[in-house]
C-alpha atoms as a PDB file:
ATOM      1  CA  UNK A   1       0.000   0.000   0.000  1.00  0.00           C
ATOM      2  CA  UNK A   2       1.164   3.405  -0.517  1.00  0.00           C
ATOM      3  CA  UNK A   3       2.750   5.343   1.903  1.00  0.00           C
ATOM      4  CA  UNK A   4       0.308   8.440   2.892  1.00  0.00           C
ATOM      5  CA  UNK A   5       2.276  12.074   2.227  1.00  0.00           C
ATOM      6  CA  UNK A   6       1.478  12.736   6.058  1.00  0.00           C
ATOM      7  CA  UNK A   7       3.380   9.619   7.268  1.00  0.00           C
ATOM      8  CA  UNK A   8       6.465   9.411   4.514  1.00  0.00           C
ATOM      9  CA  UNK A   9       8.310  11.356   7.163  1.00  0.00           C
ATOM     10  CA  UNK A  10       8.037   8.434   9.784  1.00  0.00           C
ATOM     11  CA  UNK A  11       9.415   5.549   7.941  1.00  0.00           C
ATOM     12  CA  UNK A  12      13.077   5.102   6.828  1.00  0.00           C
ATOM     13  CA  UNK A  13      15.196   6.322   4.139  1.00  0.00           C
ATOM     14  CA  UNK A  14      15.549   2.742   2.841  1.00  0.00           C
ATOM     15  CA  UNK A  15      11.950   1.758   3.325  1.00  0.00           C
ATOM     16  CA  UNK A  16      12.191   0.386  -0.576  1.00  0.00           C
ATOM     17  CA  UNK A  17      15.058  -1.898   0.487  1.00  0.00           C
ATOM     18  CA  UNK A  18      13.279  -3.100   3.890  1.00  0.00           C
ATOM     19  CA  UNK A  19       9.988  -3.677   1.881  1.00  0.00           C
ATOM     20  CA  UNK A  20      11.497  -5.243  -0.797  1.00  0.00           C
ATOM     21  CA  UNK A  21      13.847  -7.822   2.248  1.00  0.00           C
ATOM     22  CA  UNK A  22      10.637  -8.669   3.662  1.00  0.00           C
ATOM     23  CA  UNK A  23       9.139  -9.881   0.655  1.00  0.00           C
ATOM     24  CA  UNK A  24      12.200 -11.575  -0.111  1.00  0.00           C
ATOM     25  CA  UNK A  25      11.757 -13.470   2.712  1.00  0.00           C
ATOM     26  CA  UNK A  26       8.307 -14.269   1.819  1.00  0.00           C
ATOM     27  CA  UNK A  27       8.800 -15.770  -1.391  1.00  0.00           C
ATOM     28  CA  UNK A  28       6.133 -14.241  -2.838  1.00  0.00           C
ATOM     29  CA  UNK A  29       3.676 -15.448  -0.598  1.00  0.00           C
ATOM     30  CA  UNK A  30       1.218 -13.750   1.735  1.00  0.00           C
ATOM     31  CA  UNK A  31       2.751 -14.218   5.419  1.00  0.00           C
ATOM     32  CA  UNK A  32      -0.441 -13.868   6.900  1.00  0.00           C
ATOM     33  CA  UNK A  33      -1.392 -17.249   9.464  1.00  0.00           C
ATOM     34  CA  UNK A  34      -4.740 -15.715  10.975  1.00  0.00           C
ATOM     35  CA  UNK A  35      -3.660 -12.660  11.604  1.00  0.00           C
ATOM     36  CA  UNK A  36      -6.535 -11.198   9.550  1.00  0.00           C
ATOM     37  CA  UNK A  37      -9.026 -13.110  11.339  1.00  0.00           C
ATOM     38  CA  UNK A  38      -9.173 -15.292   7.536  1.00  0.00           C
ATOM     39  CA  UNK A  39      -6.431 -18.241   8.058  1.00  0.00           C
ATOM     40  CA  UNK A  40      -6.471 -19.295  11.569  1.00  0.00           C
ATOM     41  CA  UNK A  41      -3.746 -22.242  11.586  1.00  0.00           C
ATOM     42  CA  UNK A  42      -2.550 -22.148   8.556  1.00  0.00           C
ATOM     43  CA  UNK A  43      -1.061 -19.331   6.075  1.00  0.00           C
ATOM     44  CA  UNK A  44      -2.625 -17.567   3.346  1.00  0.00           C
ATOM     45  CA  UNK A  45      -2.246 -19.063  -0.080  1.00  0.00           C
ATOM     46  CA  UNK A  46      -2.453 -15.755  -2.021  1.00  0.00           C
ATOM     47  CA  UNK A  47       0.450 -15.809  -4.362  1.00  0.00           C
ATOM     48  CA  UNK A  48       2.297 -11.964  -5.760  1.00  0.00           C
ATOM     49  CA  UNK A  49       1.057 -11.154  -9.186  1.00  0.00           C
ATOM     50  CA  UNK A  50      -0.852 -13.946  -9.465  1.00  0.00           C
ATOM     51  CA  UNK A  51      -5.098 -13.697  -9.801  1.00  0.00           C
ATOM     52  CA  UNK A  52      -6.678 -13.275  -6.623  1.00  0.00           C
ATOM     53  CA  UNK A  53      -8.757 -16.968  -5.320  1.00  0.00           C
ATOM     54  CA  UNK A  54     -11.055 -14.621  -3.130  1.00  0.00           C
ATOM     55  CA  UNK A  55     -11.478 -11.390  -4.711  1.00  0.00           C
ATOM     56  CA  UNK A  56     -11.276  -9.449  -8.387  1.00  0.00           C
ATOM     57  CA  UNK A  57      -7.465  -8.648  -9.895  1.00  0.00           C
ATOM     58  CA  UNK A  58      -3.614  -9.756  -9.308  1.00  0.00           C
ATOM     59  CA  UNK A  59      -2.199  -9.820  -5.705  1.00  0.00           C
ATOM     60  CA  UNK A  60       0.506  -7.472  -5.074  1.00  0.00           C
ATOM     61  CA  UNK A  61       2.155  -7.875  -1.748  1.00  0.00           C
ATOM     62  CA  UNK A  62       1.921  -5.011   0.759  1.00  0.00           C
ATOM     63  CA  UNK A  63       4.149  -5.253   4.112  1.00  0.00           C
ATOM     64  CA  UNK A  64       2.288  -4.547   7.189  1.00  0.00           C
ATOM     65  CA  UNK A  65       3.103  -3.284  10.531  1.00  0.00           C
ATOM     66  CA  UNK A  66       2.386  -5.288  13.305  1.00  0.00           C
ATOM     67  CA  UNK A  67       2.377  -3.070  15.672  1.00  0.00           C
ATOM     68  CA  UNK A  68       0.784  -0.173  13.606  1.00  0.00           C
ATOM     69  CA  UNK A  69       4.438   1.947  14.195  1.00  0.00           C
ATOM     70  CA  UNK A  70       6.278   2.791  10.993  1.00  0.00           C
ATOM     71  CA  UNK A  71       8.964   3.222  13.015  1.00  0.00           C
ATOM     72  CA  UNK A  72       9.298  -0.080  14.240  1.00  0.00           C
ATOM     73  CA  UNK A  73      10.632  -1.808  11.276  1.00  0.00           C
ATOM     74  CA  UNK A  74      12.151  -4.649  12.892  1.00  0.00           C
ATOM     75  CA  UNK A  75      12.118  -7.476  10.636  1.00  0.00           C
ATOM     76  CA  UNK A  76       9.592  -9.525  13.758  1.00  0.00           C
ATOM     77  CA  UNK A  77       7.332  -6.597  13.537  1.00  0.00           C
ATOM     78  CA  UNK A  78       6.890  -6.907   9.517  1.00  0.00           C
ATOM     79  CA  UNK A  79       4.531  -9.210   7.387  1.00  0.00           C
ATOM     80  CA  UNK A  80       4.014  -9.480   3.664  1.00  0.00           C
ATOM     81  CA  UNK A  81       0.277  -9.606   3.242  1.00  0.00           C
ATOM     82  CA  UNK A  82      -1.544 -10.046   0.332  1.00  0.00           C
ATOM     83  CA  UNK A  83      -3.960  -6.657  -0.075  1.00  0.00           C
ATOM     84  CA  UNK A  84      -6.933  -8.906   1.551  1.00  0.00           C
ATOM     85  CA  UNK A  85      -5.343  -9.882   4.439  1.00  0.00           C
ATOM     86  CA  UNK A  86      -3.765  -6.202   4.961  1.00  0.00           C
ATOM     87  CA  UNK A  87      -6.742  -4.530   4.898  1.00  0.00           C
ATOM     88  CA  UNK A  88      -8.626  -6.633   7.578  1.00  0.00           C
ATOM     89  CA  UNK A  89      -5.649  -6.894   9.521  1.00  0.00           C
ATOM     90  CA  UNK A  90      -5.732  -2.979  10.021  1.00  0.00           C
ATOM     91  CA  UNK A  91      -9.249  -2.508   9.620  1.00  0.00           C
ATOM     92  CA  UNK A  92      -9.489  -1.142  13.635  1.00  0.00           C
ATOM     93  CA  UNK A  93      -6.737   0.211  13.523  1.00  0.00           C
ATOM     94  CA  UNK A  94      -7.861   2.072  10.658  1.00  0.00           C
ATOM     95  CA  UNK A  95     -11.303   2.759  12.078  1.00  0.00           C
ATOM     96  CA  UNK A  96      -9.493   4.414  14.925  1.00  0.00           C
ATOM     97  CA  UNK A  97      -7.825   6.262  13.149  1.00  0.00           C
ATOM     98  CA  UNK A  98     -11.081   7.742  10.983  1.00  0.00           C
ATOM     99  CA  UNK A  99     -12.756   8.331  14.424  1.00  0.00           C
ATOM    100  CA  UNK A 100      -9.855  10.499  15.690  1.00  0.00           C
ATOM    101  CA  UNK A 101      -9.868  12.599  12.639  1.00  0.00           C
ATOM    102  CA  UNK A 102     -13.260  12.759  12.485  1.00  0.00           C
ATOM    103  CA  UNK A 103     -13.397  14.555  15.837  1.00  0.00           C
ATOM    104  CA  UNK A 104     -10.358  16.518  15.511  1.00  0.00           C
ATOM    105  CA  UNK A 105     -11.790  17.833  12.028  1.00  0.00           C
ATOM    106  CA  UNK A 106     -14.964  18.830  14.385  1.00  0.00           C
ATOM    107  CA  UNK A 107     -13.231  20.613  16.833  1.00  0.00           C
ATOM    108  CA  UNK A 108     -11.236  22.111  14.110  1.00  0.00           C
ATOM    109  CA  UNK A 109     -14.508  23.312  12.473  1.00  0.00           C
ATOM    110  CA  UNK A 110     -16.210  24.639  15.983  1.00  0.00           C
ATOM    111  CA  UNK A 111     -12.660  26.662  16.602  1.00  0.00           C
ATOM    112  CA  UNK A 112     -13.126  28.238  13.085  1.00  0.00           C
ATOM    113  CA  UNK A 113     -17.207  29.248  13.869  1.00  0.00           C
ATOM    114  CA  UNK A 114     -16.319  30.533  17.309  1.00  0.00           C
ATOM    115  CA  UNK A 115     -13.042  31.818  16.231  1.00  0.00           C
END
């Protein structure tokens, strides 16, 4: 997945080079083993830039934080997932983070009318 503009600044200089290791590693292959809620016991069979078996397209590998911390990019703290297996793996994490936004776009609004 793409790297938003607001976070670039909190990964490495060599994220390319990490990313790329951690594939590597994977041999193309989704690391995923339940993390995602989808595989519990055994690892995802999603395969890079072959068609998707659950969804439209060609996977592309993604690495995910474990821990949510771009910072952290100890290989232990890094997966390759599949885009499936990604997504739902962050999905609170990402819901959190909509929630927070949300509210700090609302007081940011109410500052502006009072303002």
């Amino acid at each position: 997945m793409p790297v938003r503009p607001e976070n670039k600044a909190r990964y490495p200089a060599d994220w390319k080079a990490v990313s790329a290791a951690i594939k590597a590693r994977a041999d193309g292959q989704c690391e995923c083993t339940g993390e995602c809620g989808l595989h519990t016991g055994c690892r995802c069979g999603e395969l890079h830039g072959f068609p998707a078996k659950y969804a439209k397209g060609k996977i592309v590998l993604t690495v995910a934080h474990l821990d949510h911390q771009p910072e952290n990019c100890d290989p232990s703290n890094l997966k390759a997932m599949c885009q499936r297996c990604h997504l739902r793996y962050d999905r609170d994490h990402h819901a959190a983070s909509m929630k927070a936004n949300r509210l700090k776009d609302a007081e940011t609004a109410g500052q502006m009318i009072l303002g």
